[in-house]
PDB file of N, CA and C in Angstrom:
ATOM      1  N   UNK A   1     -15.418 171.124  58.376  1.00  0.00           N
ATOM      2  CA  UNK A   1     -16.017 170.075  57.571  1.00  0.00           C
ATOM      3  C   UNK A   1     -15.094 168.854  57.600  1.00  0.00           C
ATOM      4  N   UNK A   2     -15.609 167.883  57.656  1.00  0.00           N
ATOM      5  CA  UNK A   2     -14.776 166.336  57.949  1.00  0.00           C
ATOM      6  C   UNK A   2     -14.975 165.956  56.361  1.00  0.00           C
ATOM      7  N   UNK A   3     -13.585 165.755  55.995  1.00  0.00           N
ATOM      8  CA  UNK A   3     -13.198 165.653  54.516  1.00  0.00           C
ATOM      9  C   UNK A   3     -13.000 164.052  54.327  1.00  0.00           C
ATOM     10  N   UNK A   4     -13.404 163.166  55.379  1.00  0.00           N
ATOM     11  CA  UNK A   4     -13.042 162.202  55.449  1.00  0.00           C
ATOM     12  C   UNK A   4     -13.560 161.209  54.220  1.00  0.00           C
ATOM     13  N   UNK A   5     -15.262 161.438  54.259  1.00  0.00           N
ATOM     14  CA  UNK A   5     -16.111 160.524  53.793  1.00  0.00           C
ATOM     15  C   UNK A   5     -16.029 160.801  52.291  1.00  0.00           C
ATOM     16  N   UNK A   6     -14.823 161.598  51.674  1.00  0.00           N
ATOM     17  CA  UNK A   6     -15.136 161.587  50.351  1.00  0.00           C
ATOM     18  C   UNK A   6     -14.286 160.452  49.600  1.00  0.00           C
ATOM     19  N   UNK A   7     -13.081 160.188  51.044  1.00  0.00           N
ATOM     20  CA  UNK A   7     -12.182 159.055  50.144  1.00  0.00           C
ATOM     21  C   UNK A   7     -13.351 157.548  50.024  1.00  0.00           C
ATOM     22  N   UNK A   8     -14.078 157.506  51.165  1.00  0.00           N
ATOM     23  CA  UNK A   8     -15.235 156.723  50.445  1.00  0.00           C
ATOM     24  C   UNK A   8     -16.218 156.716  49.758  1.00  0.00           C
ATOM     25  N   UNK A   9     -16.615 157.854  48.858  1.00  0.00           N
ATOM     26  CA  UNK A   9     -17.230 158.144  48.395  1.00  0.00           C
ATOM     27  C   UNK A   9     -16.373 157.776  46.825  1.00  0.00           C
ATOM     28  N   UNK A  10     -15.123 158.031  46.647  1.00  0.00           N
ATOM     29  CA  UNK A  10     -14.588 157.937  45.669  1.00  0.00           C
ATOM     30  C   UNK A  10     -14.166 156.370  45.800  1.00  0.00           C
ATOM     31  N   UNK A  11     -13.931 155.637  46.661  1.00  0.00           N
ATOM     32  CA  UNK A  11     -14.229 154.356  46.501  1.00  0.00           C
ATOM     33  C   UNK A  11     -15.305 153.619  46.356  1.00  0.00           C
ATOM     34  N   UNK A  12     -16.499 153.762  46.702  1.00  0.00           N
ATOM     35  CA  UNK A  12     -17.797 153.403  45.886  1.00  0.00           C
ATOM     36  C   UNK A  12     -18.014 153.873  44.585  1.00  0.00           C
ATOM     37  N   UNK A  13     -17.680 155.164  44.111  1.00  0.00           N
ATOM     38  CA  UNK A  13     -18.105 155.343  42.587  1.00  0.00           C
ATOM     39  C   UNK A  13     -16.584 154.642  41.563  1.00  0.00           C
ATOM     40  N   UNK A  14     -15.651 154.584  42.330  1.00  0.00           N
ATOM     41  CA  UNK A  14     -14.785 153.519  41.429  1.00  0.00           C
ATOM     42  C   UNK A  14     -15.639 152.112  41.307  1.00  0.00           C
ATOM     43  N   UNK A  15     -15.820 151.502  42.384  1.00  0.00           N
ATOM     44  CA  UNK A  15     -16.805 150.204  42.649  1.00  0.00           C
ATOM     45  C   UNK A  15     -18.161 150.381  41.361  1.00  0.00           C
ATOM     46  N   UNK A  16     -18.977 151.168  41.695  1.00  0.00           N
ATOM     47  CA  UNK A  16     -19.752 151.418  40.635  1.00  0.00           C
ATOM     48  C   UNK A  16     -19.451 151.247  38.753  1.00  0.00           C
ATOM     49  N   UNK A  17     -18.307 151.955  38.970  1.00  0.00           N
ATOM     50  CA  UNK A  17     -17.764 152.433  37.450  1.00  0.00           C
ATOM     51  C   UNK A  17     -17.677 150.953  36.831  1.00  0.00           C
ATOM     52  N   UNK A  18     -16.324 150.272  37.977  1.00  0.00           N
ATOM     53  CA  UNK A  18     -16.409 148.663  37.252  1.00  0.00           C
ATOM     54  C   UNK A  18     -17.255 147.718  37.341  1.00  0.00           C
ATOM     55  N   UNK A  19     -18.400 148.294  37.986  1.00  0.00           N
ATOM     56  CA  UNK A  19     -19.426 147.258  37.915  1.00  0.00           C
ATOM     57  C   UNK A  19     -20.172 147.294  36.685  1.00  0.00           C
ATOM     58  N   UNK A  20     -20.226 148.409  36.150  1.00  0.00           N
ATOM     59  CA  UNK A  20     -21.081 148.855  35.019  1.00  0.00           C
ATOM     60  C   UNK A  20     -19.759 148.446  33.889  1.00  0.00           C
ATOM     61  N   UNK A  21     -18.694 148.222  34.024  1.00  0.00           N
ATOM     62  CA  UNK A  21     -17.780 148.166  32.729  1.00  0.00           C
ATOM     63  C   UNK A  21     -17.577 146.636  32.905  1.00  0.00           C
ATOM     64  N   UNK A  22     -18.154 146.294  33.690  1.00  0.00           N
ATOM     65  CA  UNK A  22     -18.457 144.269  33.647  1.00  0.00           C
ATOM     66  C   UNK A  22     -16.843 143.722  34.441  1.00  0.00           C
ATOM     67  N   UNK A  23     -16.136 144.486  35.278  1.00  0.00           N
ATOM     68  CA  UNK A  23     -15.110 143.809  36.260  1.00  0.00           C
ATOM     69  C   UNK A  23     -15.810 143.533  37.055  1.00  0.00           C
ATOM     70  N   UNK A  24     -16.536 142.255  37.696  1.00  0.00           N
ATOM     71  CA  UNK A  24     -17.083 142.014  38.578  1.00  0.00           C
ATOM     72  C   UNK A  24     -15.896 141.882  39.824  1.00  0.00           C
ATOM     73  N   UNK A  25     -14.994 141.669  39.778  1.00  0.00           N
ATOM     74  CA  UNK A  25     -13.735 141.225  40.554  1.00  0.00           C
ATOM     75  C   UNK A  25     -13.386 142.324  41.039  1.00  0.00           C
ATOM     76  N   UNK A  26     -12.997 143.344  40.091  1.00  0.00           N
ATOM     77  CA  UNK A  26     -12.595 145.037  40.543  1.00  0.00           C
ATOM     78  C   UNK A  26     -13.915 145.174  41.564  1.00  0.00           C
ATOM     79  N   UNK A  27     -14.926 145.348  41.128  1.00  0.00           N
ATOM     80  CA  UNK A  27     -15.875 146.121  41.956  1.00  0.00           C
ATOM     81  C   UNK A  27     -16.144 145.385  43.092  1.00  0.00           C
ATOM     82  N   UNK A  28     -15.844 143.513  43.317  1.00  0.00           N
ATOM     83  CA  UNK A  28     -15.570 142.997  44.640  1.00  0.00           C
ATOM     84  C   UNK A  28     -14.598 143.389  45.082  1.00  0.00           C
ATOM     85  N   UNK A  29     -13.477 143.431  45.113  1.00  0.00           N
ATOM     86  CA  UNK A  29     -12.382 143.997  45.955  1.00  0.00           C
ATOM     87  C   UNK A  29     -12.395 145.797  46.296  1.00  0.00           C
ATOM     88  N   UNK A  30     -13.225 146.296  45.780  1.00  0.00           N
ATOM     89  CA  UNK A  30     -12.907 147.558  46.015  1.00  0.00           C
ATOM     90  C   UNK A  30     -14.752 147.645  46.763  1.00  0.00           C
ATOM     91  N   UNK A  31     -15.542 147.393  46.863  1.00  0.00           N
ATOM     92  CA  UNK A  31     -16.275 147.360  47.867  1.00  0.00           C
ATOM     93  C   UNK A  31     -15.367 146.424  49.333  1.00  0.00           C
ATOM     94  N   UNK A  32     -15.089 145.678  49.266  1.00  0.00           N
ATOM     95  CA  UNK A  32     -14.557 145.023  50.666  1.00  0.00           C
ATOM     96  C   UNK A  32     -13.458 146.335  51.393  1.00  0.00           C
ATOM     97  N   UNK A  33     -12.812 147.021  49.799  1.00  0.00           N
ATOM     98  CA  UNK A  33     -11.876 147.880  50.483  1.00  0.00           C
ATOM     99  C   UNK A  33     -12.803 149.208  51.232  1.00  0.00           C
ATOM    100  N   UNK A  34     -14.084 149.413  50.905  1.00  0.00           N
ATOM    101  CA  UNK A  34     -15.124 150.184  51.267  1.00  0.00           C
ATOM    102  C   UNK A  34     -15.488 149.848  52.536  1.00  0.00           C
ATOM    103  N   UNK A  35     -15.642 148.061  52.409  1.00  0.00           N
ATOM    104  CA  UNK A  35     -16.379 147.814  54.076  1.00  0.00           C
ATOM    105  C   UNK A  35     -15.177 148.075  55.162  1.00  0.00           C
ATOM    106  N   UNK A  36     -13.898 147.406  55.055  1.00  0.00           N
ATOM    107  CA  UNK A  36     -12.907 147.952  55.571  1.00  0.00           C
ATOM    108  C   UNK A  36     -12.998 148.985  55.941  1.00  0.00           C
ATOM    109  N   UNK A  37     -13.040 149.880  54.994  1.00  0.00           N
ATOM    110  CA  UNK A  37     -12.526 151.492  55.486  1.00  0.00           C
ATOM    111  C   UNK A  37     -13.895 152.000  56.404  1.00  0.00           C
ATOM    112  N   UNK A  38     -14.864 152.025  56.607  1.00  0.00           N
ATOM    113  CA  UNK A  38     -16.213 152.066  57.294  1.00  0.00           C
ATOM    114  C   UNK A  38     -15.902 151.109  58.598  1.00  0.00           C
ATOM    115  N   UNK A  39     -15.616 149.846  58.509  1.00  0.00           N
ATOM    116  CA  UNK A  39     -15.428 149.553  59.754  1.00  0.00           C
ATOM    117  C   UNK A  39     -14.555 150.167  60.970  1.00  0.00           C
ATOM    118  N   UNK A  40     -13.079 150.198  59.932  1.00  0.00           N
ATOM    119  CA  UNK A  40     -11.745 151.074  60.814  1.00  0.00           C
ATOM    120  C   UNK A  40     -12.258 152.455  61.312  1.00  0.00           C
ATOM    121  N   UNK A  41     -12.887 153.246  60.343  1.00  0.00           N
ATOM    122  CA  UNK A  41     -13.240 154.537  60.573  1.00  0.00           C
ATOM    123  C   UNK A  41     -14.906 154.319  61.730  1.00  0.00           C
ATOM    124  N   UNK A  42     -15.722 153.447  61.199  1.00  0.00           N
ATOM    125  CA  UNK A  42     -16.703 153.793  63.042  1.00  0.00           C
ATOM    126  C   UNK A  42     -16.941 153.220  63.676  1.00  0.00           C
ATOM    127  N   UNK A  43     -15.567 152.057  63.787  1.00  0.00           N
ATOM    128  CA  UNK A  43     -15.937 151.149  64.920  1.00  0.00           C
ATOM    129  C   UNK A  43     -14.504 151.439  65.446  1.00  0.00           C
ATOM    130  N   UNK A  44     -13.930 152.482  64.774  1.00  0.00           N
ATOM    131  CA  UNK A  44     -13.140 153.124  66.130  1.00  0.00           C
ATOM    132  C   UNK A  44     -13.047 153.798  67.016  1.00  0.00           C
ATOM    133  N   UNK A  45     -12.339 153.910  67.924  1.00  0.00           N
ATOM    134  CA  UNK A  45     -11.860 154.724  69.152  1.00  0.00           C
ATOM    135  C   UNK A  45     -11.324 156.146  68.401  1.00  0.00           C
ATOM    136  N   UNK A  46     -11.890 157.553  69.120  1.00  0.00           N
ATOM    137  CA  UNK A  46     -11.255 158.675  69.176  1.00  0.00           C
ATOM    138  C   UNK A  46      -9.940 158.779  68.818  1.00  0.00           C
ATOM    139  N   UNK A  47      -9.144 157.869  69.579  1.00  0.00           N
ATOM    140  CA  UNK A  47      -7.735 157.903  69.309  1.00  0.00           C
ATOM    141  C   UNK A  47      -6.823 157.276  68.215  1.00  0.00           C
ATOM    142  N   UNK A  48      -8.202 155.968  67.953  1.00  0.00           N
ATOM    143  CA  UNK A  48      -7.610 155.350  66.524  1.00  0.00           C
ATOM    144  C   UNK A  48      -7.460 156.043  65.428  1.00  0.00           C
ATOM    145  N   UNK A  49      -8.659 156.660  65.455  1.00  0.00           N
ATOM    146  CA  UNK A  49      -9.001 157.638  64.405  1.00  0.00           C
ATOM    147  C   UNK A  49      -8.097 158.631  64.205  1.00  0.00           C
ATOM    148  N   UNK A  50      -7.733 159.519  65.214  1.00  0.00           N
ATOM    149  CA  UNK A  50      -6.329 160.406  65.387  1.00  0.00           C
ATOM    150  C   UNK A  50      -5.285 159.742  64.997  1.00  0.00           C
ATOM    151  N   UNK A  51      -4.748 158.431  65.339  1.00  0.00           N
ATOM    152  CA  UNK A  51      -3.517 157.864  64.829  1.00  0.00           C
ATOM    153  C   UNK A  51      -3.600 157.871  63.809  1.00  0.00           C
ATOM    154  N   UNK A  52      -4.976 157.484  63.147  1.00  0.00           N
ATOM    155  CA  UNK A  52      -4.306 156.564  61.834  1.00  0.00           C
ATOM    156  C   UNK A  52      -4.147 155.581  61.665  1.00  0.00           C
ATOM    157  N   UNK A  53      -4.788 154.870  60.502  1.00  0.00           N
ATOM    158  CA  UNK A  53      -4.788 153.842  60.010  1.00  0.00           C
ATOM    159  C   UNK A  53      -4.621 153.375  58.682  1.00  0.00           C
ATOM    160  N   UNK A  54      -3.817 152.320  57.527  1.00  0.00           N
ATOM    161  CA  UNK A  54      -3.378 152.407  56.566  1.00  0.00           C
ATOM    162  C   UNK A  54      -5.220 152.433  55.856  1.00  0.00           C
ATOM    163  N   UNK A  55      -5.893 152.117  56.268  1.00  0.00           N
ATOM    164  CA  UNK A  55      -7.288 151.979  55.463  1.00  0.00           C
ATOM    165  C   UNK A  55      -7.910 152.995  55.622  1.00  0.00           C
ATOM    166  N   UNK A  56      -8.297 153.933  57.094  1.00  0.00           N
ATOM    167  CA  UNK A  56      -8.658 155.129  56.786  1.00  0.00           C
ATOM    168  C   UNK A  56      -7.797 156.156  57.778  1.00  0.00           C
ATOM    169  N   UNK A  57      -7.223 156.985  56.691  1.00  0.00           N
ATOM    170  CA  UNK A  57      -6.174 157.992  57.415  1.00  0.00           C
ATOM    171  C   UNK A  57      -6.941 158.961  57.971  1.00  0.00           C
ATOM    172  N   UNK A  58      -6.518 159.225  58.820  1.00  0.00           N
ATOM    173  CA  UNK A  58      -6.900 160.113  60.230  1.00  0.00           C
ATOM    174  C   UNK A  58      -6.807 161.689  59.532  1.00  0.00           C
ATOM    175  N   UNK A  59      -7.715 162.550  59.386  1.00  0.00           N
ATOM    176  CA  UNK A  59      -8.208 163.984  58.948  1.00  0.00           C
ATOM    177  C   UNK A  59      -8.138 164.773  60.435  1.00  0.00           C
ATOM    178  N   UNK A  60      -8.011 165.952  60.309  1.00  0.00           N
ATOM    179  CA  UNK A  60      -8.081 166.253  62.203  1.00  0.00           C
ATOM    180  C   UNK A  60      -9.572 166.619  61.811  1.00  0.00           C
ATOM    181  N   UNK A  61     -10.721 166.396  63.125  1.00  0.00           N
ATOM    182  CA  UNK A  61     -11.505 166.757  63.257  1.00  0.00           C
ATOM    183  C   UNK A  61     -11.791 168.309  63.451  1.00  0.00           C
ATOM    184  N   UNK A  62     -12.923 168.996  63.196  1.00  0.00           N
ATOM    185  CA  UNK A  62     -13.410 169.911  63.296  1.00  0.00           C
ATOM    186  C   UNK A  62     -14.196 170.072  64.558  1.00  0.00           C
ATOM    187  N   UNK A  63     -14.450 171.134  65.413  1.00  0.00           N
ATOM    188  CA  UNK A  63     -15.529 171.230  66.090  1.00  0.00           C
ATOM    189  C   UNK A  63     -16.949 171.466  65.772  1.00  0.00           C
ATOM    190  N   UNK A  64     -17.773 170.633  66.324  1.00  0.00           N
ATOM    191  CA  UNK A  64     -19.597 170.621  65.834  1.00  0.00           C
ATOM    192  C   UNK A  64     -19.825 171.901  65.745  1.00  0.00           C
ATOM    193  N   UNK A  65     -19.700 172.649  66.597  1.00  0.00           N
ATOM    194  CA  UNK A  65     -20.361 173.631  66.643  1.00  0.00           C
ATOM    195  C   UNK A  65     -19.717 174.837  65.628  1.00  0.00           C
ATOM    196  N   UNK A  66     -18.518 174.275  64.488  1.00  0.00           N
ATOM    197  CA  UNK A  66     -18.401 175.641  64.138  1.00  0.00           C
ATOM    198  C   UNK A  66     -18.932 175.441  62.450  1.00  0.00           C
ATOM    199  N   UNK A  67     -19.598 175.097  62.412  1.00  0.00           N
ATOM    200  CA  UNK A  67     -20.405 174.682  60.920  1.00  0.00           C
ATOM    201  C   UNK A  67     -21.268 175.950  60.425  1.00  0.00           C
ATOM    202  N   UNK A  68     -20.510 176.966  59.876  1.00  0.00           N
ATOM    203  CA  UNK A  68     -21.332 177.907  59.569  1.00  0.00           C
ATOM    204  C   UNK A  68     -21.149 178.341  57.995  1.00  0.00           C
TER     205      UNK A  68
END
């Protein structure tokens, strides 16, 4: 299982939280830190992704086929 998508997942429901507690500012900067991390993570290369990056850190992948 690719554990990746939960650190964005927990950065959108932070985004959410201060949107609803009226930081409009918090919940802009922490969506951009969302689009960031979505861009680095799938508009990268195999290998970027393996290195690492300070916005989205590199998880080792799993193989497709072993999802049982």
């Amino acid at each position: 299982m690719d554990l990746r998508y939960f650190e964005l997942h927990d950065i959108l429901c932070e985004a959410s939280i201060a949107l609803e507690g009226g930081h409009d500012a918090a919940a802009a900067a922490l969506l951009q830190r969302a689009l960031r991390w979505i861009e680095a993570d799938w508009l990268a290369t195999p290998a970027e992704i393996r290195g690492g990056s300070p916005i989205a850190p590199a998880v080792p992948h799993e193989d497709e086929g072993d999802d049982d």
